[in-house]
Protein backbone atom coordinates (compact mmCIF):
# COMPACT_ATOMS: atom_id res chain seq x y z
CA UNK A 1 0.00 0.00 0.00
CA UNK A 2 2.75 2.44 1.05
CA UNK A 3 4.61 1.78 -2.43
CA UNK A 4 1.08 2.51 -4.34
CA UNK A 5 0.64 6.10 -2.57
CA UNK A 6 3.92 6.70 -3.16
CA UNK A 7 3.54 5.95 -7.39
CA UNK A 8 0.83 7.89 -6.87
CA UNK A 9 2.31 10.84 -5.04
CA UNK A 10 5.45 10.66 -7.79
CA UNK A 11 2.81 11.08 -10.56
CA UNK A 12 1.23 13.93 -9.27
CA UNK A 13 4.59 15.71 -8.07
CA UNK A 14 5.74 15.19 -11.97
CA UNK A 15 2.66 16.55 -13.72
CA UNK A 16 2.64 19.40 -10.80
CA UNK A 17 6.20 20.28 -11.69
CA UNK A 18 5.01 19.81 -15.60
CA UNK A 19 1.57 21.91 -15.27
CA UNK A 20 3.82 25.19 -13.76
CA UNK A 21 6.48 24.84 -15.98
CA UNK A 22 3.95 25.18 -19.21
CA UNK A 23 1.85 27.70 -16.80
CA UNK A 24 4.85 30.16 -15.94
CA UNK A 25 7.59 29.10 -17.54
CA UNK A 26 7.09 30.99 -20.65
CA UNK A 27 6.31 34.38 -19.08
CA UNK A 28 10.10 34.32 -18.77
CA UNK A 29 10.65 34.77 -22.26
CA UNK A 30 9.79 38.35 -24.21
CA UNK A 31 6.73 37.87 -25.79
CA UNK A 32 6.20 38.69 -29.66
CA UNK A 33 3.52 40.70 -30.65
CA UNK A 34 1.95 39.83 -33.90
CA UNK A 35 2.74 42.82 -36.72
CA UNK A 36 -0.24 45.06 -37.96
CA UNK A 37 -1.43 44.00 -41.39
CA UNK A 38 -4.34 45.71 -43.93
CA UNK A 39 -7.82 44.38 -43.34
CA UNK A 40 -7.82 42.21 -46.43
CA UNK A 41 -9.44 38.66 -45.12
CA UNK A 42 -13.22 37.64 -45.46
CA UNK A 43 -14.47 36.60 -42.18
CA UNK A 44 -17.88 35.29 -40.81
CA UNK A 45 -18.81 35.81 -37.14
CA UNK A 46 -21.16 32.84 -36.01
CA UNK A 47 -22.87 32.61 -33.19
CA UNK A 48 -24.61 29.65 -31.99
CA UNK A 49 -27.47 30.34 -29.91
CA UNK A 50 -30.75 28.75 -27.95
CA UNK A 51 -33.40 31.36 -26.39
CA UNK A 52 -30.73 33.97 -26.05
CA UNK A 53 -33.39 37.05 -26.78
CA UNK A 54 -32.34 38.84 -23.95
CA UNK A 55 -28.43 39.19 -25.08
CA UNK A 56 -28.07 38.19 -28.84
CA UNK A 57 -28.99 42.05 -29.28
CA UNK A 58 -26.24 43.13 -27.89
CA UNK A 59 -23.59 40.52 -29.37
CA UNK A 60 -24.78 41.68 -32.73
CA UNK A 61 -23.64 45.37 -31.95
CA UNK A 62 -20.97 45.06 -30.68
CA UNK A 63 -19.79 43.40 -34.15
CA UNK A 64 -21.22 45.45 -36.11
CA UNK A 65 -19.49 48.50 -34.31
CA UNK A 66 -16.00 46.77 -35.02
CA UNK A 67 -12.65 48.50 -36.48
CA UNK A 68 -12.72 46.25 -40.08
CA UNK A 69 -14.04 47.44 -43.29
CA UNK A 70 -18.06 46.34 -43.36
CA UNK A 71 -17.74 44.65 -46.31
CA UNK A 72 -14.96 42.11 -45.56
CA UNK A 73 -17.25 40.46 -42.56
CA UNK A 74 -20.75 39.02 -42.07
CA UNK A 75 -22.63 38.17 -38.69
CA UNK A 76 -24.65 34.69 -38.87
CA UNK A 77 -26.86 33.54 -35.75
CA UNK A 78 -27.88 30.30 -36.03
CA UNK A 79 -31.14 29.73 -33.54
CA UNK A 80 -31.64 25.66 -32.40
CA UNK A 81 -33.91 24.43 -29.88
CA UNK A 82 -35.37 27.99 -29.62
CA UNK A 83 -39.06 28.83 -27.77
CA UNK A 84 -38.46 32.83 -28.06
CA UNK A 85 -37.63 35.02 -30.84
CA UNK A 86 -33.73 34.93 -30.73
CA UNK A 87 -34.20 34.81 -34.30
CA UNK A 88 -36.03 37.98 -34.82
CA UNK A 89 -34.06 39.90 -32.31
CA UNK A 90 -30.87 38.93 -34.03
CA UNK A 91 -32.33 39.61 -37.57
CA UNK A 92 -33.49 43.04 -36.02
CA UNK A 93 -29.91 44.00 -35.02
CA UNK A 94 -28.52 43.53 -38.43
CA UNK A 95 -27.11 39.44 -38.33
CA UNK A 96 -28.02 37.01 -41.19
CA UNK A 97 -29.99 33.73 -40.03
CA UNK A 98 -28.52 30.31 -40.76
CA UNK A 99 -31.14 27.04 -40.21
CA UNK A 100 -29.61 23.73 -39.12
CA UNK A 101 -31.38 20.08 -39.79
CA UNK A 102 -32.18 17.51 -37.30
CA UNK A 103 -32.03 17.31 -33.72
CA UNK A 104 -28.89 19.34 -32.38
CA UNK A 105 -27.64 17.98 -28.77
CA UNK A 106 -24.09 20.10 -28.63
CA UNK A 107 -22.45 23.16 -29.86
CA UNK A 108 -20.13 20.83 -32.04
CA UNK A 109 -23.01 19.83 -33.93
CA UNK A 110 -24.43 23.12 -34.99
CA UNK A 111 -20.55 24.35 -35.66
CA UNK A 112 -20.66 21.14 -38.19
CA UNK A 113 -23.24 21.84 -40.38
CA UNK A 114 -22.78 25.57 -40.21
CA UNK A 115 -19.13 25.39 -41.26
CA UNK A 116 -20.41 23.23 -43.74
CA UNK A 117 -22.82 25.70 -45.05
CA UNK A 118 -20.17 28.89 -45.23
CA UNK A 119 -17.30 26.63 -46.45
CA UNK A 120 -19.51 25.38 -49.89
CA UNK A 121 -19.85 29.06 -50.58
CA UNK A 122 -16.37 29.72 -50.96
CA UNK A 123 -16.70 33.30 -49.20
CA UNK A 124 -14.85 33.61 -46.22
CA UNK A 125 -11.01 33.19 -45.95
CA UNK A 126 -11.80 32.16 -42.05
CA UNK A 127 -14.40 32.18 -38.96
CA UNK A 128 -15.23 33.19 -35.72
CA UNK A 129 -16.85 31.61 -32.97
CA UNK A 130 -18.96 33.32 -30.27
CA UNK A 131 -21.83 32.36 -27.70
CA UNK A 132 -24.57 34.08 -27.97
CA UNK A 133 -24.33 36.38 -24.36
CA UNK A 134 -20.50 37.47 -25.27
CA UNK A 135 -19.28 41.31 -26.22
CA UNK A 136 -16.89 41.96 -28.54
CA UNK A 137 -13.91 43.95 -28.33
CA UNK A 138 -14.13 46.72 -31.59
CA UNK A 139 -10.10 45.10 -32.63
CA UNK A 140 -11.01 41.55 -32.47
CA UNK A 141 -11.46 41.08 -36.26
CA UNK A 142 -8.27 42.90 -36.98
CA UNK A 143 -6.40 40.89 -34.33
CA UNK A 144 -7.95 37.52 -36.65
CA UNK A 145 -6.57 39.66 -39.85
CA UNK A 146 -3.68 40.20 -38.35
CA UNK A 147 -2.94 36.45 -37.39
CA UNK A 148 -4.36 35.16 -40.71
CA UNK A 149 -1.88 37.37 -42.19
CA UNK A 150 0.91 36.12 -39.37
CA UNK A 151 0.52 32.50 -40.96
CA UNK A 152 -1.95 31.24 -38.11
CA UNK A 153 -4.84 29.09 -39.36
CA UNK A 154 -6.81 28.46 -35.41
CA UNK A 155 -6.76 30.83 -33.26
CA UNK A 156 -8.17 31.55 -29.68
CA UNK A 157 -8.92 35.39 -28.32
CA UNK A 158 -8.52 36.51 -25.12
CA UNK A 159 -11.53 35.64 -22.73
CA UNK A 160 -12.36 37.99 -20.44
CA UNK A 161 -16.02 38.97 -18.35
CA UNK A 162 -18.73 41.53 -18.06
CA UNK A 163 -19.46 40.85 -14.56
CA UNK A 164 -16.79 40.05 -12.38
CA UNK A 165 -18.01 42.04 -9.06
CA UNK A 166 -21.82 40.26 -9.52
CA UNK A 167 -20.67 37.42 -6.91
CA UNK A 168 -18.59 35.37 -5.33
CA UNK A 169 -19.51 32.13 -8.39
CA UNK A 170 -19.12 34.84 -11.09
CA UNK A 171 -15.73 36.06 -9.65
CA UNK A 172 -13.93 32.75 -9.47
CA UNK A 173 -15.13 31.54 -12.64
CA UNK A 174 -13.76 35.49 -13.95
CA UNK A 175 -10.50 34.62 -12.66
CA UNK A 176 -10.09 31.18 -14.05
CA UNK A 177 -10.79 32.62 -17.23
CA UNK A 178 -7.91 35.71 -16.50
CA UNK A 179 -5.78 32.38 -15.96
CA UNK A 180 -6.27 30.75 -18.88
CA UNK A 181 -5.77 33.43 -20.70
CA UNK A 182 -2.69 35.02 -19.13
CA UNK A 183 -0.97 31.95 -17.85
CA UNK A 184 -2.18 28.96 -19.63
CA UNK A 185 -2.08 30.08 -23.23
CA UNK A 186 0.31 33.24 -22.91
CA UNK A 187 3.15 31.00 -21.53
CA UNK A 188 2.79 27.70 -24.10
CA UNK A 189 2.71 31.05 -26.68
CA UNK A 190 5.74 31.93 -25.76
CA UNK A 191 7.09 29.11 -25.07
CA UNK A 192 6.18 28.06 -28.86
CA UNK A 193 3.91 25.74 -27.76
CA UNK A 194 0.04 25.54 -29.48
CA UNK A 195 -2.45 27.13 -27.25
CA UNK A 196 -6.21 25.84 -26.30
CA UNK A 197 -9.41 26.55 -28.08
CA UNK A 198 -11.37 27.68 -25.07
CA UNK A 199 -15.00 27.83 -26.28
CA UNK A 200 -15.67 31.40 -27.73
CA UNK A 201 -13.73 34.17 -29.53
CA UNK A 202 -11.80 31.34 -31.71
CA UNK A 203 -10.85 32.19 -34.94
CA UNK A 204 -11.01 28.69 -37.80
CA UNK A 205 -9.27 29.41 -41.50
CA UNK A 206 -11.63 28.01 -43.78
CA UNK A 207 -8.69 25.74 -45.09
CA UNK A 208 -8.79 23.91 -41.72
CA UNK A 209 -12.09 22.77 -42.15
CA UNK A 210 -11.96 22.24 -45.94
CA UNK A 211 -8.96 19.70 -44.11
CA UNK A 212 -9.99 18.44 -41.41
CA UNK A 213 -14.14 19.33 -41.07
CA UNK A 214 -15.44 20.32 -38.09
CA UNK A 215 -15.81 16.69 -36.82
CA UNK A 216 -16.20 16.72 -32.94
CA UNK A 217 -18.36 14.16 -30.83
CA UNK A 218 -17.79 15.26 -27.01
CA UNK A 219 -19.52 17.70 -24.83
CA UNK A 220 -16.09 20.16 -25.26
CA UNK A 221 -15.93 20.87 -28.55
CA UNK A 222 -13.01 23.17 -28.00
CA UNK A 223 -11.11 20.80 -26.49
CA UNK A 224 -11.81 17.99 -29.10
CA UNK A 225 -10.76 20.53 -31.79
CA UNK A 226 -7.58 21.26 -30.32
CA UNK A 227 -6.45 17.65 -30.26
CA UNK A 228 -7.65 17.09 -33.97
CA UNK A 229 -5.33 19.85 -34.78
CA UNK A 230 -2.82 18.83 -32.89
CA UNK A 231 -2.94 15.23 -34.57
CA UNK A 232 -3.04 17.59 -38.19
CA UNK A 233 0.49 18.92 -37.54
CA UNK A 234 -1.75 22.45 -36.94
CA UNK A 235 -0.85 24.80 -33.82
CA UNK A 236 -3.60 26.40 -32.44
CA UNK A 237 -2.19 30.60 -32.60
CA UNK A 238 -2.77 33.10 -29.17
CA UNK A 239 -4.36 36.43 -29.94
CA UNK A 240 -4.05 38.54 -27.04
CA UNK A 241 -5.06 41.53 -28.45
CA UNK A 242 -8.77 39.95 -29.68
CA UNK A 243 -10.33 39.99 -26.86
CA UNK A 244 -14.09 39.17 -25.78
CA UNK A 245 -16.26 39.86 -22.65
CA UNK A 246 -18.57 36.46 -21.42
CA UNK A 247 -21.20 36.60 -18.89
CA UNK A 248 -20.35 34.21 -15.74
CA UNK A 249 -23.18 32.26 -13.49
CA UNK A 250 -23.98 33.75 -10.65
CA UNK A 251 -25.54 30.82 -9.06
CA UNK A 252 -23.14 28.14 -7.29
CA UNK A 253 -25.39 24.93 -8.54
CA UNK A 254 -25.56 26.08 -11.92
CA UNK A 255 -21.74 26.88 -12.24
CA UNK A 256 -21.38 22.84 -10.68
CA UNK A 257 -23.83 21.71 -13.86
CA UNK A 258 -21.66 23.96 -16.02
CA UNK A 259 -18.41 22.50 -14.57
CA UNK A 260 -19.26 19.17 -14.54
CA UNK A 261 -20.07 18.79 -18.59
CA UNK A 262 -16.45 20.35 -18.71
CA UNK A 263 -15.01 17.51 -16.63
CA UNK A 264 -17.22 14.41 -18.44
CA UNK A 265 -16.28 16.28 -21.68
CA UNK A 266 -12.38 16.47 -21.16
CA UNK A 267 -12.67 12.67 -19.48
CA UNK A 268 -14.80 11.67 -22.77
CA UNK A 269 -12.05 13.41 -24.65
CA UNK A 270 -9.15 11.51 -22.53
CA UNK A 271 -10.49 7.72 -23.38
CA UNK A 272 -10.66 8.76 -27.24
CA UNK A 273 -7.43 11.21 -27.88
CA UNK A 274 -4.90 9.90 -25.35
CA UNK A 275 -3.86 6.99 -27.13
CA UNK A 276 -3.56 8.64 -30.14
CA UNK A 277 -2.11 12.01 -29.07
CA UNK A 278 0.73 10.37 -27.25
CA UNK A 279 1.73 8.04 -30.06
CA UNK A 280 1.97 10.89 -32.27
CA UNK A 281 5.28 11.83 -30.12
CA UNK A 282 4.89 15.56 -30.65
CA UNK A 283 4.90 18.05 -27.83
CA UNK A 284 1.70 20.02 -28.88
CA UNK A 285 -0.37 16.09 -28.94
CA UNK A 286 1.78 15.52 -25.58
CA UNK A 287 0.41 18.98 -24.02
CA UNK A 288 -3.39 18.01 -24.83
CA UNK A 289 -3.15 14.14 -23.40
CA UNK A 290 -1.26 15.80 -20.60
CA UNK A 291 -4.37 18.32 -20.31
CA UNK A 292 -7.24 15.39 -20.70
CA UNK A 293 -5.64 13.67 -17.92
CA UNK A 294 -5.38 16.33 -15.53
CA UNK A 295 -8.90 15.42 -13.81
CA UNK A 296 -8.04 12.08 -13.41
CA UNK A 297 -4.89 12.82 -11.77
CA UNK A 298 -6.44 15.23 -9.75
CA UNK A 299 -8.62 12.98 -8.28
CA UNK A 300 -5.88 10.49 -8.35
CA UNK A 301 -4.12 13.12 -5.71
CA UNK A 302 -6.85 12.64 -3.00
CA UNK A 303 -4.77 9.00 -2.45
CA UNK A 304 -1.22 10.33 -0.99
CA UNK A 305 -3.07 13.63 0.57
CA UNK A 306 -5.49 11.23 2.30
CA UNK A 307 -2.48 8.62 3.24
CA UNK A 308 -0.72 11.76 4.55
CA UNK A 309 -3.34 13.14 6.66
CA UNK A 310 -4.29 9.48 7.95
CA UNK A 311 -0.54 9.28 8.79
CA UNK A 312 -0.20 12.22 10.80
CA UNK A 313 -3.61 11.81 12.29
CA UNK A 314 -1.89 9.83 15.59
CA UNK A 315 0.42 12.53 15.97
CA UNK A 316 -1.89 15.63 15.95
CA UNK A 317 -3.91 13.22 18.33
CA UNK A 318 -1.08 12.88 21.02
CA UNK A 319 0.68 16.48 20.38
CA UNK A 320 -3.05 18.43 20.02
CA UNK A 321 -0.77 21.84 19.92
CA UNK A 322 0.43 20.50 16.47
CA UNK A 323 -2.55 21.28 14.69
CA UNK A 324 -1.56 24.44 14.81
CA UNK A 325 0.96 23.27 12.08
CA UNK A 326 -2.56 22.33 10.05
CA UNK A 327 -3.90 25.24 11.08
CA UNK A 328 -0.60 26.81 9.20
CA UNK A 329 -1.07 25.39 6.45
CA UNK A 330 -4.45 25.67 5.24
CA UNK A 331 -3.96 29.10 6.05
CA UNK A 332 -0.73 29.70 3.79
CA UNK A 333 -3.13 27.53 1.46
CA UNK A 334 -6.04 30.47 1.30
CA UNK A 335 -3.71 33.37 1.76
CA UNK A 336 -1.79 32.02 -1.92
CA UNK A 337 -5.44 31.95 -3.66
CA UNK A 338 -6.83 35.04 -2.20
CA UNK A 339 -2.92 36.49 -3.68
CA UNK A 340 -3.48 35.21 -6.99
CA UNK A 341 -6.93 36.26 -7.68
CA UNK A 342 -6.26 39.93 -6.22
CA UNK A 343 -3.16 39.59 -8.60
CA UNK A 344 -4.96 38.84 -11.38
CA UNK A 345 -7.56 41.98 -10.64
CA UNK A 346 -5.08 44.17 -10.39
CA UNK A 347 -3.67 42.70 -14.01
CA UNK A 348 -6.43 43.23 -15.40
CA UNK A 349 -6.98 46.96 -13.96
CA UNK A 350 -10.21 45.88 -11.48
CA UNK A 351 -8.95 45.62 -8.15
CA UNK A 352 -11.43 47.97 -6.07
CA UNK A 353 -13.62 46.59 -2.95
CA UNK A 354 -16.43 45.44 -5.48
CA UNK A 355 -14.03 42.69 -6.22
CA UNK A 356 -13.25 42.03 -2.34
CA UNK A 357 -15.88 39.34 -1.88
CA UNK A 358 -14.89 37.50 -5.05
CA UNK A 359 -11.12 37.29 -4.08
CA UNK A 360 -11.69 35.94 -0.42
CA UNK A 361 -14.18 33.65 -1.46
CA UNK A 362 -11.63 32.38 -4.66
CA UNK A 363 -9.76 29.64 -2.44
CA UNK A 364 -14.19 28.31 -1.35
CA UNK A 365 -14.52 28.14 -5.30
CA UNK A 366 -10.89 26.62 -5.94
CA UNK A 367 -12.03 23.27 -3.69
CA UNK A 368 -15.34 23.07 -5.42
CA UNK A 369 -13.77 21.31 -8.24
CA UNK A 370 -12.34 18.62 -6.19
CA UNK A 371 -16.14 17.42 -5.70
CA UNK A 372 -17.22 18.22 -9.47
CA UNK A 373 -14.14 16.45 -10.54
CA UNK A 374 -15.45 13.12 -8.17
CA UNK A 375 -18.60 13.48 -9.88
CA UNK A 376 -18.20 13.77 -13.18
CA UNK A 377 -15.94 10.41 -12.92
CA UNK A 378 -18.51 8.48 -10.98
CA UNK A 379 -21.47 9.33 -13.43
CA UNK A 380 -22.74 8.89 -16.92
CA UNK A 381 -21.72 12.13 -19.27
CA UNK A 382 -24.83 14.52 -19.17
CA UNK A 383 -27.01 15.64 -21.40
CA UNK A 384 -26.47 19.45 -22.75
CA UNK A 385 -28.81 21.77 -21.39
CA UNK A 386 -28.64 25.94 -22.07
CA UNK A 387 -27.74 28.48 -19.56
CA UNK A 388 -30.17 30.63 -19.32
CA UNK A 389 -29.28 34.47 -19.83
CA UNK A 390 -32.09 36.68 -18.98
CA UNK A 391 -30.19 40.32 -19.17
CA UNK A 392 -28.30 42.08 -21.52
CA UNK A 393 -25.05 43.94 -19.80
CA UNK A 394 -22.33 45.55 -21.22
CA UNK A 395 -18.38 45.65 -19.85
CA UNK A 396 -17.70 46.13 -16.44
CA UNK A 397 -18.49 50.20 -15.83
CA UNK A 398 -19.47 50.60 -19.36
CA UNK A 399 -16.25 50.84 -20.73
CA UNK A 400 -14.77 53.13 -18.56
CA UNK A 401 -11.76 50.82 -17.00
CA UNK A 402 -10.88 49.44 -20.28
CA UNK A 403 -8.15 46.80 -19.74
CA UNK A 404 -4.40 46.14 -19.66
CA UNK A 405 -2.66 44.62 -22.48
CA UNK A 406 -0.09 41.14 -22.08
């Protein structure tokens, strides 16, 4: 038994030292920004969405008020499983409607025939993916011109949040998106490593799919894509500077539902890809089996933590003033998370006491994955279901922080 936790303990130390290496190493390196280049590239904007009345409005703005000529971009909303006029309201604010066949269960399936659709006409030199409640930044179709124009066929765009101050749920899922974006795919950028499709503000060349289709099966779509590419010899490009504003839960349950489709998907994703990404021997298919296994070894880290504290139980028992040690170190465990989501605020140019309650409660929604994790292991994959969005917001203060650059 003592051998097993200690396999187990090895295995997580290695992908630990592994996961922060990939995380931070690259911020060490100088960081190159992609050159300016003349709007020149065709490029649809599509936007999956189900009963999104209440924010497709706003989306559809918000493109249409961006800094790339009018005629080299088109906005298509494609309504599925809709019981309000998301249609309408779209159509009203100036997007083109695309229909879909059949029943649709994912995201991946409407992106399928849709891509399908544009890619017959021969129009568009590349796409863009958004969900239906996002805001876009009025550079992120230059930033996709200017990576086009770079050489980069896939693309992912900086995911930031309207509402970061609504609660504690909304804040910690706002600051695992600032980490993604700053840590996760800044550092394998620099690093020249191929970044992560992370659901919205993705940019696809239409040669990509003319190549490879838009073929995914799993509940993360994103995820799936980024391992086809990565079996395709194709790196997935980081656009820092195309940047787009998602709306977070603000319920805890809901963000659990949410979280747990990630998990199953990434798991689903893990007992299809990892096979085949790590006999490919490269070190973008190594990076995405390395990611799909990262909930199983998660869990897999509950077996030395739980031999250790089992361990030391006896001794806390006879020496009670040694739990002061514990004490000690759950403490230095929330002081670190409460650092690095205040650090991240202040990154991103929102540290003010609206934020307070979402960095002291960040190290509450850190542990909450731990239990997600267990579940989504333990149970069939669910079913898709839509996230209801029932306002339409805009940026945090209207605009009036704006944000700091990489």
């Amino acid at each position: 038994m003592t051998i097993f936790v200690t396999i187990c303990s090895v295995i997580c130390t290695l992908y630990t030292i592994y996961f922060l290496f990939t995380s931070f190493g690259g911020l060490l390196r100088k960081r190159r920004p992609t050159p300016h280049c003349e709007a020149k590239y065709r490029l649809a904007a599509v936007i999956p969405a189900r009963n999104e009345a209440a924010v497709i409005g706003k989306l559809v703005e918000s493109l249409l008020a961006q800094d790339y000529p009018r005629e080299l971009f088109d906005i298509y909303v494609v309504p599925n499983n809709c019981d309000d006029d998301t249609g309408a309201v779209a159509e009203a604010a100036g997007a083109k409607l695309l229909n879909v066949e059949g029943p649709i269960h994912t995201k991946g399936e409407v992106l399928r025939q849709v891509f399908a659709q544009l890619s017959a006409t021969g129009k568009y030199d590349a796409y863009c993916v958004f969900d239906a409640d996002n805001l876009v930044d009025k550079g992120f179709l230059q930033a996709v011109n200017n990576a086009l124009a770079a050489g980069w066929q896939v693309g992912q765009g900086y995911r930031d949040t309207k509402n970061p101050f609504d609660s504690w749920v909304a804040a910690g899922l706002t600051v695992w998106y600032w980490f993604l974006s700053r840590f996760y795919n800044e550092s394998r950028s620099r690093l020249g490593m191929s970044c992560q499709m992370n659901g919205t503000g993705t940019m696809v060349s239409d040669a990509v799919i003319r190549k490879i289709g838009w073929n995914t099966q799993t509940l993360v779509e994103d995820q799936e894509f980024t391992a086809l590419c990565a079996l395709n010899d194709i790196k997935v490009g980081w656009m820092p500077d195309a940047r787009i504003y998602d709306e977070q839960t603000n319920d805890f349950w809901t963000s659990c539902v949410q979280r747990r489709r990630w998990t199953a998907g990434s798991m689903q994703c893990m007992r299809r890809y990892t096979l085949k990404l790590l006999k490919k021997h490269t070190m973008a298919c190594i990076d995405m089996a390395m990611m799909f296994t990262g909930n199983m070894l998660c869990i897999l880290s509950l077996i030395p933590a739980t031999g250790t504290v089992l361990g030391l139980m006896p001794f806390f028992i006879s020496h009670p003033w040694r739990i002061l040690a514990l004490v000690l170190v759950l403490g230095v465990y929330y002081l670190a998370c409460c650092g690095a989501a205040a650090a991240l605020y202040h990154i991103e140019g929102k540290l003010n006491m609206r934020g307070f309650e979402g960095v002291m409660c960040f190290p509450l929604f850190m542990l909450t994955w731990m239990p997600v994790n267990i579940v989504a292991c333990v149970t069939p994959p669910p079913k898709w279901r839509e996230i209801r969005h029932t306002r339409g917001i805009d940026r945090p203060d209207n605009d009036a922080q704006g944000h700091k650059s990489i």
